[in-house]
N, C-alpha and C. Protein backbone atom coordinates (compact mmCIF):
# COMPACT_ATOMS: atom_id res chain seq x y z
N UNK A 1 0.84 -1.20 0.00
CA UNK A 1 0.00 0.00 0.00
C UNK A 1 0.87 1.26 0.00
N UNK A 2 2.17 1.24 1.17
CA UNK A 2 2.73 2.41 0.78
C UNK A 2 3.59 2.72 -0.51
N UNK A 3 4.12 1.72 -1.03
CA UNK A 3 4.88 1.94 -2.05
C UNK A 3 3.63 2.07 -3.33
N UNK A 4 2.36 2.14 -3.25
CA UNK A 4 1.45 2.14 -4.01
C UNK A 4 0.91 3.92 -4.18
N UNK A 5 1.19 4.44 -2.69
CA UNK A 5 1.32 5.49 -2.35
C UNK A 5 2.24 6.65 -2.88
N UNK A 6 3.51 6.24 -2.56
CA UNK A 6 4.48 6.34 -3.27
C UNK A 6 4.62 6.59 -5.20
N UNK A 7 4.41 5.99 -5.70
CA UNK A 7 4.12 5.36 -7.26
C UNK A 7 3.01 6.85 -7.41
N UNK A 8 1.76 6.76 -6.59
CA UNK A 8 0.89 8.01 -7.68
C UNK A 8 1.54 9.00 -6.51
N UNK A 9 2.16 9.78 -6.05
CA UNK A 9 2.96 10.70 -6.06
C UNK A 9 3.52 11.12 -6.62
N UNK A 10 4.62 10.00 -6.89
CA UNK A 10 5.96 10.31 -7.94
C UNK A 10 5.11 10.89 -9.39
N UNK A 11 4.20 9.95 -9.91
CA UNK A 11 3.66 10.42 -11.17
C UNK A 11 3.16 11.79 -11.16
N UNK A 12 2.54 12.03 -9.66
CA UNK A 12 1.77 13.42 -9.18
C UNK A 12 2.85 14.56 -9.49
N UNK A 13 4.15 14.21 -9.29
CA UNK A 13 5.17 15.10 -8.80
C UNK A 13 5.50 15.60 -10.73
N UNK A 14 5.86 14.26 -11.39
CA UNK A 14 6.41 14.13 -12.97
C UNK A 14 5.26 15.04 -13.02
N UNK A 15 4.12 15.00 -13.61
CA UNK A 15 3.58 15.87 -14.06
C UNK A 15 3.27 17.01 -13.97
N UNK A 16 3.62 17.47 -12.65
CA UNK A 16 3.67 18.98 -12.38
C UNK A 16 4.67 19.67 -12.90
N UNK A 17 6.05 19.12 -13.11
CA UNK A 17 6.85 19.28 -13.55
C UNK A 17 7.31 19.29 -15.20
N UNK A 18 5.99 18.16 -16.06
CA UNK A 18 6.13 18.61 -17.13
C UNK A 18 5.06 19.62 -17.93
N UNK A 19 4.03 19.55 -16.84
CA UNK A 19 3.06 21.05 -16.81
C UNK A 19 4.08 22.53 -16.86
N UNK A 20 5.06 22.34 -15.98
CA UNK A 20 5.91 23.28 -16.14
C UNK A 20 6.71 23.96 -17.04
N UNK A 21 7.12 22.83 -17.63
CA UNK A 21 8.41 23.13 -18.89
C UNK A 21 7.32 22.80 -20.36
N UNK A 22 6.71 22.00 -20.28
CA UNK A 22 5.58 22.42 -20.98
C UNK A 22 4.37 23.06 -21.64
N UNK A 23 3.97 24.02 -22.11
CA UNK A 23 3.01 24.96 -22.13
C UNK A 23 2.62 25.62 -23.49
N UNK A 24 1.11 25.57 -23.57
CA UNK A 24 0.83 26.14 -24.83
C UNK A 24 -0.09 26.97 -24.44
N UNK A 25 0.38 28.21 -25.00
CA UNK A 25 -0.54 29.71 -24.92
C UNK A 25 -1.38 29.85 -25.89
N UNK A 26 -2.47 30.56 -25.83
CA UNK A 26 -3.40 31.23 -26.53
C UNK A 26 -3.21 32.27 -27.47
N UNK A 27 -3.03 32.53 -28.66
CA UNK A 27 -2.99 33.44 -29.38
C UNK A 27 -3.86 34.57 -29.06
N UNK A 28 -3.78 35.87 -28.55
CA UNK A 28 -4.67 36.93 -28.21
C UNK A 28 -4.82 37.59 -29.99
N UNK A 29 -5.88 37.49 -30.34
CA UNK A 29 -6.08 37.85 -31.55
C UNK A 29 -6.11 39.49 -31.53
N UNK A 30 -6.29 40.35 -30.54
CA UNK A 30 -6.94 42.24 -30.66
C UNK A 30 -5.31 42.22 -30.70
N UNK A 31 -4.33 41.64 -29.82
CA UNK A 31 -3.00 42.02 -29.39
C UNK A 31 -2.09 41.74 -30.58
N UNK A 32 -2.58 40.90 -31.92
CA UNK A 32 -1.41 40.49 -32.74
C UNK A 32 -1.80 40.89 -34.06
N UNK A 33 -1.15 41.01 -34.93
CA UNK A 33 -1.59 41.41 -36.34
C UNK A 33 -0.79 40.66 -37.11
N UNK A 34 -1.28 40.88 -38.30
CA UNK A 34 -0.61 39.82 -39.61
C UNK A 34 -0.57 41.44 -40.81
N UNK A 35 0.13 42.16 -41.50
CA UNK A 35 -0.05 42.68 -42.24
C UNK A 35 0.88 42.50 -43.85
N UNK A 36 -0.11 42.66 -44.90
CA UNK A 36 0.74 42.40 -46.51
C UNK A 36 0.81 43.11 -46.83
N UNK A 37 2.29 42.91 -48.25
CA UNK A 37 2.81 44.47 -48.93
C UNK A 37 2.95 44.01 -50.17
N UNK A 38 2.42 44.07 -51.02
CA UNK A 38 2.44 43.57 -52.58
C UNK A 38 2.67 44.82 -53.41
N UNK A 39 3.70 44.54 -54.30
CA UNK A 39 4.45 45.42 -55.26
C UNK A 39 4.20 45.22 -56.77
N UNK A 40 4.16 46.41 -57.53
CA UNK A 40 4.13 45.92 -58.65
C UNK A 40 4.99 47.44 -59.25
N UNK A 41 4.93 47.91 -60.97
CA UNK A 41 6.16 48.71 -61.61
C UNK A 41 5.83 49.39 -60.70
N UNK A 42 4.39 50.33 -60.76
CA UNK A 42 4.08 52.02 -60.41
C UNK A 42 4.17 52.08 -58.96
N UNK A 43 4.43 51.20 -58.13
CA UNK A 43 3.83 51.17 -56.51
C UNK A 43 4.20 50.05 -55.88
N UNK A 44 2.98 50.42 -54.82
CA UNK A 44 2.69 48.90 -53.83
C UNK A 44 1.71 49.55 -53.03
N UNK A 45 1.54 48.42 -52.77
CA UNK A 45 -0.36 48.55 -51.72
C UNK A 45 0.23 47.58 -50.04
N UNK A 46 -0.44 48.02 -49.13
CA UNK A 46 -0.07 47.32 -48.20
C UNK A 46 -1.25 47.41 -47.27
N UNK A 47 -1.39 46.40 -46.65
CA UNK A 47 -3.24 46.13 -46.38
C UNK A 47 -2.77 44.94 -44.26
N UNK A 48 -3.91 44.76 -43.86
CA UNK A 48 -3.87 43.55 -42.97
C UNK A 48 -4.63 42.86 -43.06
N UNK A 49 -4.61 41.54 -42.31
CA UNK A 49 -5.13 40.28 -42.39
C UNK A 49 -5.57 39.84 -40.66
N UNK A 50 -6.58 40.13 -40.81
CA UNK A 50 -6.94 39.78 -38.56
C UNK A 50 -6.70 38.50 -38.48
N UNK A 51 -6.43 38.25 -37.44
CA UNK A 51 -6.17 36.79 -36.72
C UNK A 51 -7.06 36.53 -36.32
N UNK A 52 -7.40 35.39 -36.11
CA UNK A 52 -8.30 34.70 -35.84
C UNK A 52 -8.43 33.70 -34.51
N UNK A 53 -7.08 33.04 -34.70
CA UNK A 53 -7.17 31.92 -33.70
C UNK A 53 -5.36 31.56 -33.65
N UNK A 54 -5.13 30.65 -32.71
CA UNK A 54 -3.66 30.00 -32.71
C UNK A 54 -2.86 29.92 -31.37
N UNK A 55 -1.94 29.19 -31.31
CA UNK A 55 -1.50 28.85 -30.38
C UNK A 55 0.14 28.92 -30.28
N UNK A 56 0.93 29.46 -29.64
CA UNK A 56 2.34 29.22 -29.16
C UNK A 56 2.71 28.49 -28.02
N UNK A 57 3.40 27.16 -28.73
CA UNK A 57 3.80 25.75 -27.41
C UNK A 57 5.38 26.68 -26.97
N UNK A 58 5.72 25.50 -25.92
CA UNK A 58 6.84 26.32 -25.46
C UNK A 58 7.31 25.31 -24.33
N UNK A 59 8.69 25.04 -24.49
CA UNK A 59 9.50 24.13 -23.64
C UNK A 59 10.27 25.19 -22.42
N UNK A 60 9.44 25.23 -21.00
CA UNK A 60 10.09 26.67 -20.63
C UNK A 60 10.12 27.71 -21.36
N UNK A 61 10.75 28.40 -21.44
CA UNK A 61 10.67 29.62 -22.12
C UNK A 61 11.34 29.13 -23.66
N UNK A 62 11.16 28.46 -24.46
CA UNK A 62 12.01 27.93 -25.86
C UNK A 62 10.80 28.02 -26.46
N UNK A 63 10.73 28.53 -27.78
CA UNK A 63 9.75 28.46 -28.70
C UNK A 63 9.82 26.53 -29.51
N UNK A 64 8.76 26.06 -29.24
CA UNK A 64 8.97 24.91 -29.61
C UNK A 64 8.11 24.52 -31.03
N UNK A 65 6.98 25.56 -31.34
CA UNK A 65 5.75 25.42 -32.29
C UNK A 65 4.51 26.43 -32.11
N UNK A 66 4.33 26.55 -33.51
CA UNK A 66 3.16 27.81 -33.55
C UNK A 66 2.35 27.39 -34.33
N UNK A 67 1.07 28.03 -34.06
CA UNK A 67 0.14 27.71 -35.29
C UNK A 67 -0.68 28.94 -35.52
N UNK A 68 -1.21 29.66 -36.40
CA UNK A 68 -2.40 30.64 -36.40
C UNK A 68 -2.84 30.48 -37.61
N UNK A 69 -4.37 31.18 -37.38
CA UNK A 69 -5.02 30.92 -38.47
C UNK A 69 -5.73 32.66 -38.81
N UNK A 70 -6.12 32.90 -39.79
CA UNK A 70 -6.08 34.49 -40.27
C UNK A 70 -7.68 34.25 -41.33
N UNK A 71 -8.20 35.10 -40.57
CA UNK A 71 -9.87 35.42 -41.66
C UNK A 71 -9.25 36.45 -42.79
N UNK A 72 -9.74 35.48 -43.66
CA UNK A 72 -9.37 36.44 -45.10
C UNK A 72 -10.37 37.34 -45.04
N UNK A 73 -11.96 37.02 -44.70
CA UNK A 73 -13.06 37.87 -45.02
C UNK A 73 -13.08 39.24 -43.85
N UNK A 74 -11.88 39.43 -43.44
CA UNK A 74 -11.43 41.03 -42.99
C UNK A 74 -10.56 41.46 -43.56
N UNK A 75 -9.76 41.10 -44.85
CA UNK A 75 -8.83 41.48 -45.43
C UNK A 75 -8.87 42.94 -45.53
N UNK A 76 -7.88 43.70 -45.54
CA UNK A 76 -8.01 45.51 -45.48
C UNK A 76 -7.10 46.09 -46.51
N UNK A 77 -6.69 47.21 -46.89
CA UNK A 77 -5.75 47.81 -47.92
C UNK A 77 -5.88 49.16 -46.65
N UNK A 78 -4.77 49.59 -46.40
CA UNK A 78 -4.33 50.91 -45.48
C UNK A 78 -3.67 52.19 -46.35
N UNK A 79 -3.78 52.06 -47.13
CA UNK A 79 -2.70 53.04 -48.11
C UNK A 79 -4.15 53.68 -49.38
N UNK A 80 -5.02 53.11 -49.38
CA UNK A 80 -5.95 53.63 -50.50
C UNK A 80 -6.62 54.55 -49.77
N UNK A 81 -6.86 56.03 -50.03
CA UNK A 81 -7.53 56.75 -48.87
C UNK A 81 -8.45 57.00 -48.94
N UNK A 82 -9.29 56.75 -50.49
CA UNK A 82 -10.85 56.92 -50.71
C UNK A 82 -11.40 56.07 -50.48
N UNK A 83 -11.99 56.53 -49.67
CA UNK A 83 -13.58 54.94 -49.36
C UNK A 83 -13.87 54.42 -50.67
N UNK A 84 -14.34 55.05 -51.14
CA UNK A 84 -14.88 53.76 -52.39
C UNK A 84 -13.83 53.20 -53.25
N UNK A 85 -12.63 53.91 -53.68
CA UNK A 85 -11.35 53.24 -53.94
C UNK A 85 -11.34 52.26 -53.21
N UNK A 86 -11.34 52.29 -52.06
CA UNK A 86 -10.41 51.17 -51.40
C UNK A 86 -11.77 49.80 -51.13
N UNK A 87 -12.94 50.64 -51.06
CA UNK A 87 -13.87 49.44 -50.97
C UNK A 87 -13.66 48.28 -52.07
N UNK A 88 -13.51 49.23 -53.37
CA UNK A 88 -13.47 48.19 -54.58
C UNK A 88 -12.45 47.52 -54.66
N UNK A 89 -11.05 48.24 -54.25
CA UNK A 89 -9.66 47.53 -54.19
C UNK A 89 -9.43 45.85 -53.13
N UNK A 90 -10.81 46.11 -52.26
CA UNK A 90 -10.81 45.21 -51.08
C UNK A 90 -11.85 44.15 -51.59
N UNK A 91 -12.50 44.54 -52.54
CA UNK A 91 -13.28 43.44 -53.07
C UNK A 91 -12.66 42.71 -54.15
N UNK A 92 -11.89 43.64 -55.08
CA UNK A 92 -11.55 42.52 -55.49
C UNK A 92 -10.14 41.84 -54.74
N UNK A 93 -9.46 41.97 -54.35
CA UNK A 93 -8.64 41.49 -53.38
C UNK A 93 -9.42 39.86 -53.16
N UNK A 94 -11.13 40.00 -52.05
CA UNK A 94 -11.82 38.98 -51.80
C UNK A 94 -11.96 38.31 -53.22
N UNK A 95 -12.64 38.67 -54.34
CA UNK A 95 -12.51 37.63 -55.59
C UNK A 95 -11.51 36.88 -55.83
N UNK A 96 -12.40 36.20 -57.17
CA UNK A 96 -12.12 34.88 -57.98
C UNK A 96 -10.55 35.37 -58.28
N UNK A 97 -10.07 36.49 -58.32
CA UNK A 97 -8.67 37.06 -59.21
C UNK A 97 -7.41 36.90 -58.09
N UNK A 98 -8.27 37.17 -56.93
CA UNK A 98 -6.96 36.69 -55.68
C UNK A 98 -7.46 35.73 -54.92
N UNK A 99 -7.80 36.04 -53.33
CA UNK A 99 -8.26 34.88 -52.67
C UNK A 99 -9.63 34.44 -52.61
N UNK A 100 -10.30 34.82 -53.61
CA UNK A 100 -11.66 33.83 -53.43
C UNK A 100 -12.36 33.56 -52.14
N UNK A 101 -12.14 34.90 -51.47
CA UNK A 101 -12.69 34.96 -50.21
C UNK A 101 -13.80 33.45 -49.86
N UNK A 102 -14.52 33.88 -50.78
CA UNK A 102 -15.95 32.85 -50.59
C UNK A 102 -15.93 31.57 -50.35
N UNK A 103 -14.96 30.83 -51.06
CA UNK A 103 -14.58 29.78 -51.26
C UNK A 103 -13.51 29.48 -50.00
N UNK A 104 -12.64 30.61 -49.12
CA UNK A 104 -11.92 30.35 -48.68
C UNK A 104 -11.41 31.28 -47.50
N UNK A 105 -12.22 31.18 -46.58
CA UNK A 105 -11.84 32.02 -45.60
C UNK A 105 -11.30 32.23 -44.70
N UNK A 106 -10.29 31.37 -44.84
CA UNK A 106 -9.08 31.48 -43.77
C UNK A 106 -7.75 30.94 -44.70
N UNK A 107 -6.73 31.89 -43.75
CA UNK A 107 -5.12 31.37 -44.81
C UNK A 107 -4.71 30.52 -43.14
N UNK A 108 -3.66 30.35 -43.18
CA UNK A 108 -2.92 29.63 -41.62
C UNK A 108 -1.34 29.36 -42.36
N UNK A 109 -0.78 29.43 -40.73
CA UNK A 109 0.52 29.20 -40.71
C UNK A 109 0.49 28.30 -39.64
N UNK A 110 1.69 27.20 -39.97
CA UNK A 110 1.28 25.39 -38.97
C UNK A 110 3.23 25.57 -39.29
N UNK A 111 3.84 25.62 -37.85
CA UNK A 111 4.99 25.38 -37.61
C UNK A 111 5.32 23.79 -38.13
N UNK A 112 6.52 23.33 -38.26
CA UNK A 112 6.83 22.04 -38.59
C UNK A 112 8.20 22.07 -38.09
N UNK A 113 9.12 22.58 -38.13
CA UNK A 113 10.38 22.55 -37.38
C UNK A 113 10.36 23.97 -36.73
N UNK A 114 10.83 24.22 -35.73
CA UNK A 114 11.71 25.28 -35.14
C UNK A 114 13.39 25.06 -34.74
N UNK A 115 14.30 25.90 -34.98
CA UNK A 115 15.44 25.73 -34.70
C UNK A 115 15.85 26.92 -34.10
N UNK A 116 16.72 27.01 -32.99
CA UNK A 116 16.98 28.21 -32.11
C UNK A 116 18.30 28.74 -32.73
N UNK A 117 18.42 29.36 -33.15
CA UNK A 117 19.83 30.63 -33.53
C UNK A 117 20.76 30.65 -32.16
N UNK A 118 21.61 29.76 -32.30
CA UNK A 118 22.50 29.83 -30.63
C UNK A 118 23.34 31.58 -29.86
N UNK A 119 23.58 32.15 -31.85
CA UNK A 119 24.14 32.85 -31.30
C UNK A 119 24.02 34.62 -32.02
N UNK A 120 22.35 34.63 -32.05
CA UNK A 120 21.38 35.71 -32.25
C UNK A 120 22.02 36.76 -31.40
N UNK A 121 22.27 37.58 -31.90
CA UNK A 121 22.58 38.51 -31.31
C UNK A 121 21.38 39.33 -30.86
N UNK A 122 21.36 40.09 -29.88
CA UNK A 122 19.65 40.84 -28.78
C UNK A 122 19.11 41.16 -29.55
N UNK A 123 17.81 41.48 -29.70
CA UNK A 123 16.77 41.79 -30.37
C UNK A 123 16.61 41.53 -31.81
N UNK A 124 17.40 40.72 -32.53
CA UNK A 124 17.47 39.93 -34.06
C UNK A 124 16.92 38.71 -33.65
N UNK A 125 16.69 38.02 -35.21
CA UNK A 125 15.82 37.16 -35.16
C UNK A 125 16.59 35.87 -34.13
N UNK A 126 16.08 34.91 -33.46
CA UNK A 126 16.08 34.18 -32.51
C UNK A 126 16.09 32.57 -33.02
N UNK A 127 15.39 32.75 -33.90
CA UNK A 127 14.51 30.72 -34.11
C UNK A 127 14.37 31.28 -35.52
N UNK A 128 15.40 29.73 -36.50
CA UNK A 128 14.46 29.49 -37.99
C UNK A 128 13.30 28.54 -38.05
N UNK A 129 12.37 29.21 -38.52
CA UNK A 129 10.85 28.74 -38.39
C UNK A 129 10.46 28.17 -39.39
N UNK A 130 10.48 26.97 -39.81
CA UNK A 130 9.66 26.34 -41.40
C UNK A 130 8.11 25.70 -40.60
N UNK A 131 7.90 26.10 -42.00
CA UNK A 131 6.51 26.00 -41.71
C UNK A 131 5.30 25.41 -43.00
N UNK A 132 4.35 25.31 -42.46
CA UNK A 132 3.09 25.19 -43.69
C UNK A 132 2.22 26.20 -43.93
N UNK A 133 2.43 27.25 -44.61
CA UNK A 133 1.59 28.07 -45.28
C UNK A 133 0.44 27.94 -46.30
N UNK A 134 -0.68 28.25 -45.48
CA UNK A 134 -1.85 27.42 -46.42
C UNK A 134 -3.01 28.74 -46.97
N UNK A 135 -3.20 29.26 -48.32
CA UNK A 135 -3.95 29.96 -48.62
C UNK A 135 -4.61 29.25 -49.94
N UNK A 136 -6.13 29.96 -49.90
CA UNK A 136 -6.91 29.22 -50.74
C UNK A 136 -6.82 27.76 -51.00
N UNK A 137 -6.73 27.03 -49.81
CA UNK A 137 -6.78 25.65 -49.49
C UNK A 137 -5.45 24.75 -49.95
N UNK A 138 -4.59 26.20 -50.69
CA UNK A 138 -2.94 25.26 -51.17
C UNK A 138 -2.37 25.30 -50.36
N UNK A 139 -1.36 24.53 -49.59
CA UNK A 139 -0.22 24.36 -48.96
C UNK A 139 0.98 24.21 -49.16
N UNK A 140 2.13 25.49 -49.21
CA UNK A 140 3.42 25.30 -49.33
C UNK A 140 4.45 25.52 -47.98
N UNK A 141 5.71 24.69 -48.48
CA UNK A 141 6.60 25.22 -47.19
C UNK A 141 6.86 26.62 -47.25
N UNK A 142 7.48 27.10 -45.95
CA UNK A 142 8.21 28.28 -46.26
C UNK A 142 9.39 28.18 -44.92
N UNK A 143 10.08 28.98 -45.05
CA UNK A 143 11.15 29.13 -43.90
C UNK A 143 11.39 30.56 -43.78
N UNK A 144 11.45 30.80 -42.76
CA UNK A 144 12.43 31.79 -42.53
C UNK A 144 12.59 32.41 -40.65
N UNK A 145 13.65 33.52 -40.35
CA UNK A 145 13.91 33.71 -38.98
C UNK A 145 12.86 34.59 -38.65
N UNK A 146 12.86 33.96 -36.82
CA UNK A 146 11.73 34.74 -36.19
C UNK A 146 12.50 35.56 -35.07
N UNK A 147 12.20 36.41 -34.35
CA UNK A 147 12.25 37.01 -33.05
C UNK A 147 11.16 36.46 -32.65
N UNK A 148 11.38 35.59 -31.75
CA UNK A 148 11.00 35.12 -29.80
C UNK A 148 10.92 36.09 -29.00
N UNK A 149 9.98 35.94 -28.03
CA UNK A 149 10.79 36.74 -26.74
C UNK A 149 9.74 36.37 -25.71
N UNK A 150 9.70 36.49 -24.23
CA UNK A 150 8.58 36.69 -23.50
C UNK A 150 8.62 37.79 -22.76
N UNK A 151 7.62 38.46 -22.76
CA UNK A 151 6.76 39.87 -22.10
C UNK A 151 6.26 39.35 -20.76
N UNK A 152 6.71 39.17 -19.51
CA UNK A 152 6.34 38.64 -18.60
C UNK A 152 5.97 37.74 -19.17
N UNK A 153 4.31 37.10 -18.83
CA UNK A 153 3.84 35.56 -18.91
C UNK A 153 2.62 35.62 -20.41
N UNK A 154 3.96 36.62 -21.23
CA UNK A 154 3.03 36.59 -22.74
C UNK A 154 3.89 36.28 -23.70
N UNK A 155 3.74 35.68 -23.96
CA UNK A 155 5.04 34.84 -25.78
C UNK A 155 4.82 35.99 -27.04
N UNK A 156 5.49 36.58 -27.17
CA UNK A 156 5.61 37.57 -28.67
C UNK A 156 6.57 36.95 -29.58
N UNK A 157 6.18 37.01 -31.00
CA UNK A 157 6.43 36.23 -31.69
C UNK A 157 6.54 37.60 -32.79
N UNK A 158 7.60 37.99 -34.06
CA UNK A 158 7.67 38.69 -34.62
C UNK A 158 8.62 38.22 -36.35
N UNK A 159 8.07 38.69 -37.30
CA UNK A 159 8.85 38.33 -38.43
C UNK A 159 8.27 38.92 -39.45
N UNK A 160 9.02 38.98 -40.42
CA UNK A 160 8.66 39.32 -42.15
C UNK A 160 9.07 38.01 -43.12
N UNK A 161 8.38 37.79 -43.80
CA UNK A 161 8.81 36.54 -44.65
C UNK A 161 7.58 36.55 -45.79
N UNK A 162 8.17 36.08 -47.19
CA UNK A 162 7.72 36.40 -48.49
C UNK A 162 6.88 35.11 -48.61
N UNK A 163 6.15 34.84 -49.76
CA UNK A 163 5.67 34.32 -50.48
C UNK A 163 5.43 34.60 -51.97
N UNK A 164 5.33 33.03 -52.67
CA UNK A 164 5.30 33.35 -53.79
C UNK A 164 4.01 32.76 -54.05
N UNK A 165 3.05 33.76 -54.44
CA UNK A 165 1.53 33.87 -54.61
C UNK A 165 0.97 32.84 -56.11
N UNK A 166 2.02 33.14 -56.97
CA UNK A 166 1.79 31.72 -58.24
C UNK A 166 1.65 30.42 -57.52
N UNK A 167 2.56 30.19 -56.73
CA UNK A 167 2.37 28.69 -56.23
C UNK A 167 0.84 28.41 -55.59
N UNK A 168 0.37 29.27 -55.10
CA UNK A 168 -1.31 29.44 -54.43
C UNK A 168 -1.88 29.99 -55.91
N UNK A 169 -1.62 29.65 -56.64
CA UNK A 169 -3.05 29.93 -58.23
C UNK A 169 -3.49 31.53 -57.77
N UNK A 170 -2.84 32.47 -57.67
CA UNK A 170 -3.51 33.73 -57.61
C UNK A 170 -2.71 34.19 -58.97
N UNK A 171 -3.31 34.10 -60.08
CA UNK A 171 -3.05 34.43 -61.43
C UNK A 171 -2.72 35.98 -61.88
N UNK A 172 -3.92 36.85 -61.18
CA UNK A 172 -4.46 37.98 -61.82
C UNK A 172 -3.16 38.99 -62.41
N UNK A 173 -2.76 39.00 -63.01
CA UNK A 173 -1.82 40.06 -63.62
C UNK A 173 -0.31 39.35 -62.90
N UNK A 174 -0.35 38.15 -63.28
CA UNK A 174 1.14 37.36 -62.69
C UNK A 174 1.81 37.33 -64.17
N UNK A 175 3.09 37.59 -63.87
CA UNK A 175 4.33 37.15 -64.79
C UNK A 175 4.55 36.33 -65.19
N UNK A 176 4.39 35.24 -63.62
CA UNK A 176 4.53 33.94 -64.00
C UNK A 176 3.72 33.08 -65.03
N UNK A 177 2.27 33.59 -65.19
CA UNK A 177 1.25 33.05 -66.00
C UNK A 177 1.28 33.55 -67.35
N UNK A 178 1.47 35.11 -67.10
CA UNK A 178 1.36 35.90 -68.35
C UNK A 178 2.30 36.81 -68.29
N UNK A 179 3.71 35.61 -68.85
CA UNK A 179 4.80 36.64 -69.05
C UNK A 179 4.70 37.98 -70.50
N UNK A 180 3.44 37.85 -71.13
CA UNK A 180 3.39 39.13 -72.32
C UNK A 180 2.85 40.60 -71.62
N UNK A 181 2.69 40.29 -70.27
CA UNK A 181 1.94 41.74 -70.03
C UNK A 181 2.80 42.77 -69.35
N UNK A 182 3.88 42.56 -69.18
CA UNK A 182 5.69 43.67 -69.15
C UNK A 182 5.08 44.16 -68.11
N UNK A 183 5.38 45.62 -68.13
CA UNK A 183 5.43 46.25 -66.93
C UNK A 183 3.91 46.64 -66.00
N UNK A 184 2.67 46.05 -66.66
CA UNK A 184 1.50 45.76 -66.18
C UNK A 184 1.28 44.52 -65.35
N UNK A 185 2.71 43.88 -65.09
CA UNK A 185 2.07 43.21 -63.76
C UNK A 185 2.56 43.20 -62.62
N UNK A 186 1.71 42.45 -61.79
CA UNK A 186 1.91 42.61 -60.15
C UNK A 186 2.67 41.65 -59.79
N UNK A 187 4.00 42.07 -58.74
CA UNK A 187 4.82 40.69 -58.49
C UNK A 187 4.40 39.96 -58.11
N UNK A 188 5.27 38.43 -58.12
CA UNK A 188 4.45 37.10 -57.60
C UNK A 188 4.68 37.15 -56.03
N UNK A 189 5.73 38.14 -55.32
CA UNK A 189 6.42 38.04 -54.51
C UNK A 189 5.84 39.06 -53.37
N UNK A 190 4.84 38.15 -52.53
CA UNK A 190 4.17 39.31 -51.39
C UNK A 190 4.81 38.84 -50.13
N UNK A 191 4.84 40.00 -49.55
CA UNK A 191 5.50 40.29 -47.97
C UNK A 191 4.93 40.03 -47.13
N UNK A 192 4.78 38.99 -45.91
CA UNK A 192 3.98 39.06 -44.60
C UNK A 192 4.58 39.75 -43.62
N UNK A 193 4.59 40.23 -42.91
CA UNK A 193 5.02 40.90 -41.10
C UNK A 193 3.57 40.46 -40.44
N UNK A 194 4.62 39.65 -39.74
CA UNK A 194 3.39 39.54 -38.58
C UNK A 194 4.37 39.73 -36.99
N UNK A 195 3.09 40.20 -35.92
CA UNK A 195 3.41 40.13 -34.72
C UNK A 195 2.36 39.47 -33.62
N UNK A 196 2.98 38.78 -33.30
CA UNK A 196 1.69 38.09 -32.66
C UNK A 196 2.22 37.87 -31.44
N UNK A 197 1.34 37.91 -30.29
CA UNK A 197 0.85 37.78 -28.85
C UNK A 197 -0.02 36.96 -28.29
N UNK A 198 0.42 36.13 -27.27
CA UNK A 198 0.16 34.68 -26.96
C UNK A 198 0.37 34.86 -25.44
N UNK A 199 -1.22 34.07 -24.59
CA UNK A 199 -1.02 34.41 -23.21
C UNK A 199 -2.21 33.37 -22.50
């Protein structure tokens, strides 16, 4: 009986302990943003993407895996300053020509490796992050470095990293599709920054 005693202790004890070094936070969606910068000859437009949902795991304080997921059907443009400009610029954005809002209302990012930068120098990026980037229901890898950090007992998570929008079938005035249209098209090559907050 006592060594029976003993036995769910010890397990009592292990698990408090991997409750400890173990832990997955909540993505605070008002606290984090996702924002895009797409370029083409004359310009660039740069817009955000709300969060939605997601989670940052964490070995002690070590970024171990992330996940979030982003409502396309709030997609925004910040740089168009006429209301009805920018209404129409934001609709079609939602169309058949980019993300097909309708069909598809959420993009996500799904960690798959993290690797820690041993010797990041302060406030540069921290952890190379590959991942699964999923818009309009395609899924490609991507990689690139993040800044980590914790804010007291809140995980901030920070980065810029590209995509190439041909590989997700967003056609509309691509090079890649229609290399005859010269300096009338829009690069394949859009920018994410995101910052996100987890608690």
């Amino acid at each position: 009986m006592k060594s029976c005693v003993l036995l769910v202790v010890a397990f009592f004890t292990a698990s408090v302990v991997l409750g400890q070094s173990a832990l997955s936070l909540t993505i605070d969606p008002p606290a984090s943003k996702v924002l895009w910068t797409a370029t083409k000859m004359t310009g660039d437009h740069t817009g955000g993407v709300p969060v939605k949902s997601g989670a940052i795991d964490l070995s002690d304080t070590d970024l171990k895996s992330a996940r979030i997921t982003m409502d396309m059907t709030g997609i925004t443009c910040l740089d168009v300053e006429d209301a009805g400009t920018n209404a129409k610029f934001v609709a079609h954005l939602k169309g058949a020509d980019f993300f097909d809002v309708e069909k598809n209302t959420e993009a996500s990012f799904t960690t798959t490796a993290v690797e820690k930068i041993t010797d990041a120098a302060p406030g540069k990026p921290n952890y190379r992050v590959t991942g699964d980037l999923t818009i309009k229901g395609i899924t490609q890898p991507n990689t690139f470095d993040c800044l980590f950090w914790m804010d007291g007992r809140t995980a901030r998570a920070a980065a810029n990293f590209t995509f190439d929008r041909a590989k997700y079938d967003i056609k509309y005035r691509s090079g890649t599709f229609f290399p005859e249209i010269g300096d009338k098209a829009i690069s394949d090559t859009v920018s994410l920054t995101f910052d996100v907050s987890a608690k």
